[in-house]
PDB file of N, CA and C in Angstrom:
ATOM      1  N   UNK A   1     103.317  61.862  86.099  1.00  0.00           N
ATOM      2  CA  UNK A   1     103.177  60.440  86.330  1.00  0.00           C
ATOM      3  C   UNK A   1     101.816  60.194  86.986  1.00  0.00           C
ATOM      4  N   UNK A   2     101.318  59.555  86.156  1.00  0.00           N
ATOM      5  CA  UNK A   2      99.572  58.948  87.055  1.00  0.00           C
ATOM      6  C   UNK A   2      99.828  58.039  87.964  1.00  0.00           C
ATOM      7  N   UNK A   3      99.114  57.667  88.698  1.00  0.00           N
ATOM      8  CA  UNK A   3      98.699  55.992  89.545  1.00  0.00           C
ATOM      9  C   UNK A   3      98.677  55.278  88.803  1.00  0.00           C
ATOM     10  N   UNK A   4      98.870  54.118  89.197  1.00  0.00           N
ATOM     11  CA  UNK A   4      99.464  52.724  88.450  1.00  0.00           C
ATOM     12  C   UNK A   4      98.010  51.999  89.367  1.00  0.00           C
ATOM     13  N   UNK A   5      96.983  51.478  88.054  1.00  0.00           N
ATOM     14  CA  UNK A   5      96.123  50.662  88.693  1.00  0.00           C
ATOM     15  C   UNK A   5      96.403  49.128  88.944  1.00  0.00           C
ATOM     16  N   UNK A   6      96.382  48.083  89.888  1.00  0.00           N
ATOM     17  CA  UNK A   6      96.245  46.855  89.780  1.00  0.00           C
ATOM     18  C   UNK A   6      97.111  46.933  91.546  1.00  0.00           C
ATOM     19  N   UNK A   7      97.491  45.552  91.728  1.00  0.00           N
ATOM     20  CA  UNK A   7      97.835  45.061  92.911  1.00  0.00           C
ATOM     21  C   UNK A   7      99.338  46.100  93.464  1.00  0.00           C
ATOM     22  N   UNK A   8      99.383  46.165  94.660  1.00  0.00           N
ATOM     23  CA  UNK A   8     100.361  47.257  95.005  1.00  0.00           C
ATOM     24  C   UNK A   8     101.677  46.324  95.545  1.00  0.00           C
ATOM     25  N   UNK A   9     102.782  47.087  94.591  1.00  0.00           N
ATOM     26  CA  UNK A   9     103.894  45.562  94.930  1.00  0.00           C
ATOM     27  C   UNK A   9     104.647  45.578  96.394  1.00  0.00           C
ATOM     28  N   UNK A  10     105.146  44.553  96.855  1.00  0.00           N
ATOM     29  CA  UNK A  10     105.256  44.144  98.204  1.00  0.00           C
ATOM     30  C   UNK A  10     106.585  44.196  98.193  1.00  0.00           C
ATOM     31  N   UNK A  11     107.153  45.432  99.167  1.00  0.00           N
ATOM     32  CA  UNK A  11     108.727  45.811  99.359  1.00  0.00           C
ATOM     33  C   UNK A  11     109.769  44.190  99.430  1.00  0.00           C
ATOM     34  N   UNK A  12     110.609  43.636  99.207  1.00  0.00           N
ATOM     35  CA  UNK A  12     111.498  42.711  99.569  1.00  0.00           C
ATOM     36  C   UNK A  12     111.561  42.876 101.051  1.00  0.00           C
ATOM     37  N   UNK A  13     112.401  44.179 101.324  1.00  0.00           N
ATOM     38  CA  UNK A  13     112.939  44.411 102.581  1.00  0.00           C
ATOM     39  C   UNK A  13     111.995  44.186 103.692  1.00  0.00           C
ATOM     40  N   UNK A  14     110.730  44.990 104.007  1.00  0.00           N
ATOM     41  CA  UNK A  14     110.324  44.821 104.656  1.00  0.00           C
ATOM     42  C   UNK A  14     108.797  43.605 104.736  1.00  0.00           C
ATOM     43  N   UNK A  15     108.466  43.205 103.590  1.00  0.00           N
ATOM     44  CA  UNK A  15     107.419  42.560 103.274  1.00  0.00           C
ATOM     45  C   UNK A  15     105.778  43.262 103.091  1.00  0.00           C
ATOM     46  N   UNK A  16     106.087  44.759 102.870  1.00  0.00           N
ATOM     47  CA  UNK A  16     104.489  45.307 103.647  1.00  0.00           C
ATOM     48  C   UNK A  16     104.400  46.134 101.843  1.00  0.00           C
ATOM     49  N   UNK A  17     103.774  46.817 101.597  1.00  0.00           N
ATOM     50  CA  UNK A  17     103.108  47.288 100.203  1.00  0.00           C
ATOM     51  C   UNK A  17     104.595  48.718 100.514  1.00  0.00           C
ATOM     52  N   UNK A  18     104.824  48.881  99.305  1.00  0.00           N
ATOM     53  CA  UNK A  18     105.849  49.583  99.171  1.00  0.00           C
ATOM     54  C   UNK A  18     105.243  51.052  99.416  1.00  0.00           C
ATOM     55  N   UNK A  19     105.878  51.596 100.061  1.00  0.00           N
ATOM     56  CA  UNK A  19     106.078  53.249 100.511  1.00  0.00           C
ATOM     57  C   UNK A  19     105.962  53.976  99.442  1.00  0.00           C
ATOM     58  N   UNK A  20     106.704  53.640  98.461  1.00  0.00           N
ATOM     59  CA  UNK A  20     106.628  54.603  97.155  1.00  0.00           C
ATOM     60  C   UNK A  20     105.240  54.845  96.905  1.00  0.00           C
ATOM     61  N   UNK A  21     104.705  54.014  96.980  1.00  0.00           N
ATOM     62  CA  UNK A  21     103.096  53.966  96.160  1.00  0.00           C
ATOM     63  C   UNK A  21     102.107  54.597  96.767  1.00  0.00           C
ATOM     64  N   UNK A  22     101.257  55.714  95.858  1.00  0.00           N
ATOM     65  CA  UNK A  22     100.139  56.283  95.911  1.00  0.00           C
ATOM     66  C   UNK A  22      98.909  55.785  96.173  1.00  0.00           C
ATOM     67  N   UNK A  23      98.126  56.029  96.761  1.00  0.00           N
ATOM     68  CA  UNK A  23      96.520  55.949  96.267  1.00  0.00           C
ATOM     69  C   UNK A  23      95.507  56.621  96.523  1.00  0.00           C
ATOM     70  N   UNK A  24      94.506  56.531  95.541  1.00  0.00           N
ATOM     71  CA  UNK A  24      93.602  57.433  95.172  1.00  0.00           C
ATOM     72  C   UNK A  24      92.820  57.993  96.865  1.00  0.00           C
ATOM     73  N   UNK A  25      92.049  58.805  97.277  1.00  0.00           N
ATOM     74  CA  UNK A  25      91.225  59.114  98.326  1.00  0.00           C
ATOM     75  C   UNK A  25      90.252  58.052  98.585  1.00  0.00           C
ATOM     76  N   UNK A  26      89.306  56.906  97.102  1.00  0.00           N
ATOM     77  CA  UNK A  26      88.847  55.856  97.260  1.00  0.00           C
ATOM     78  C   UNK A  26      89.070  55.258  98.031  1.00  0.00           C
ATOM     79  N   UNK A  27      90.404  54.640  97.626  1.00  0.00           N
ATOM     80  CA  UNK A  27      90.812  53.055  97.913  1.00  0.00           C
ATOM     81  C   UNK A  27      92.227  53.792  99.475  1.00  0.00           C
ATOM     82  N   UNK A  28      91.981  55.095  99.746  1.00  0.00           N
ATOM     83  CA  UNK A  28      92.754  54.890 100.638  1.00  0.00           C
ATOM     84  C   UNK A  28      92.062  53.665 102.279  1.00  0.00           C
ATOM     85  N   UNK A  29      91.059  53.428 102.318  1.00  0.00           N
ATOM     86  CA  UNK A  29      90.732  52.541 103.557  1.00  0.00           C
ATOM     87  C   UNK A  29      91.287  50.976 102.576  1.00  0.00           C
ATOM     88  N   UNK A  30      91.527  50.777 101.749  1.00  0.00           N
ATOM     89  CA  UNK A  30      91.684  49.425 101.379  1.00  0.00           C
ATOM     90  C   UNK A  30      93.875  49.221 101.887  1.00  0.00           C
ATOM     91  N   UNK A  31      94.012  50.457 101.819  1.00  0.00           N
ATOM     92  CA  UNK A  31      95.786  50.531 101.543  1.00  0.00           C
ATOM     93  C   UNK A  31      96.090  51.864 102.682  1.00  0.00           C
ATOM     94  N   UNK A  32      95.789  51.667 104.307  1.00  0.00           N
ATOM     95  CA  UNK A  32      95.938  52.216 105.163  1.00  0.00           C
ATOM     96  C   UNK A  32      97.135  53.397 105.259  1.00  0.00           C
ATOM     97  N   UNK A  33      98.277  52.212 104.862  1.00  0.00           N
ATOM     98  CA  UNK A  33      99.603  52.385 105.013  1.00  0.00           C
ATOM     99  C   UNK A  33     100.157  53.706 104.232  1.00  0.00           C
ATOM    100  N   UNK A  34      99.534  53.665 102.882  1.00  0.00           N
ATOM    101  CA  UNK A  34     100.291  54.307 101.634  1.00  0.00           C
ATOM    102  C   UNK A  34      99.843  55.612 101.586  1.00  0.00           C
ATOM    103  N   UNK A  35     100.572  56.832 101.042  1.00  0.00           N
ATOM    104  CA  UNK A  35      99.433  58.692 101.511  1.00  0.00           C
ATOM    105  C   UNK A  35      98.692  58.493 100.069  1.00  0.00           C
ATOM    106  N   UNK A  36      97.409  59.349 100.126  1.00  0.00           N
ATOM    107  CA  UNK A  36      96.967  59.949  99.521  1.00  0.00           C
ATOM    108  C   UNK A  36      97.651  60.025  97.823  1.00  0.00           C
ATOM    109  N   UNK A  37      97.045  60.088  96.854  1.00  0.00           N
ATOM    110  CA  UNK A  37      97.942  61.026  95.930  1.00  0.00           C
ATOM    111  C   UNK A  37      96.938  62.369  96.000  1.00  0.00           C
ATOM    112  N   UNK A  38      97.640  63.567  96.142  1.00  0.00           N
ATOM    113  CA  UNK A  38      97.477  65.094  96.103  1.00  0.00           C
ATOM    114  C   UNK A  38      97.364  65.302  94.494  1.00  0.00           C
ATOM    115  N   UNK A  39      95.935  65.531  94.093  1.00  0.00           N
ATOM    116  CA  UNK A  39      95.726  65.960  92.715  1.00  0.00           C
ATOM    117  C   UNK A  39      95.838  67.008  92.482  1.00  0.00           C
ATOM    118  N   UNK A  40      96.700  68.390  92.167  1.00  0.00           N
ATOM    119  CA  UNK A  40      96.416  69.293  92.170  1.00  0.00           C
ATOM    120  C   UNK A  40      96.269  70.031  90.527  1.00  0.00           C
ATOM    121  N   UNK A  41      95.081  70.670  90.500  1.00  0.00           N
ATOM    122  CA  UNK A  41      94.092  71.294  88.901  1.00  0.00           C
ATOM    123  C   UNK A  41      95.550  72.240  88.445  1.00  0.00           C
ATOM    124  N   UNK A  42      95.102  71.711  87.028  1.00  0.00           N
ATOM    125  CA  UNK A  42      95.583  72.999  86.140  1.00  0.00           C
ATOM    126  C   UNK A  42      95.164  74.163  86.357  1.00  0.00           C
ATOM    127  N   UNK A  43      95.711  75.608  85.657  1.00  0.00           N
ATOM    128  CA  UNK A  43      95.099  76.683  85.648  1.00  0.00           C
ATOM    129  C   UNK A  43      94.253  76.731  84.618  1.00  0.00           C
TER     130      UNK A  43
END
């Protein structure tokens, strides 16, 4: 499963960008909250 590019959807429950969601090492200062996605290489 890749990253899903565009706006990051906003939990019901709590109102804040959903937990589930990844992001790149880029845009991690834009999306504080959310980890990293861990790319790890083929052999």
């Amino acid at each position: 499963m890749s990253i899903k590019t565009g706006p990051k959807p906003i939990a019901e429950s709590t109102g804040k960008e959903d937990k589930r969601q990844r992001v790149t090492p880029e845009n991690k200062p834009k999306h504080p909250g959310l980890k990293e996605h861990d790319h790890k290489k083929g052999k």
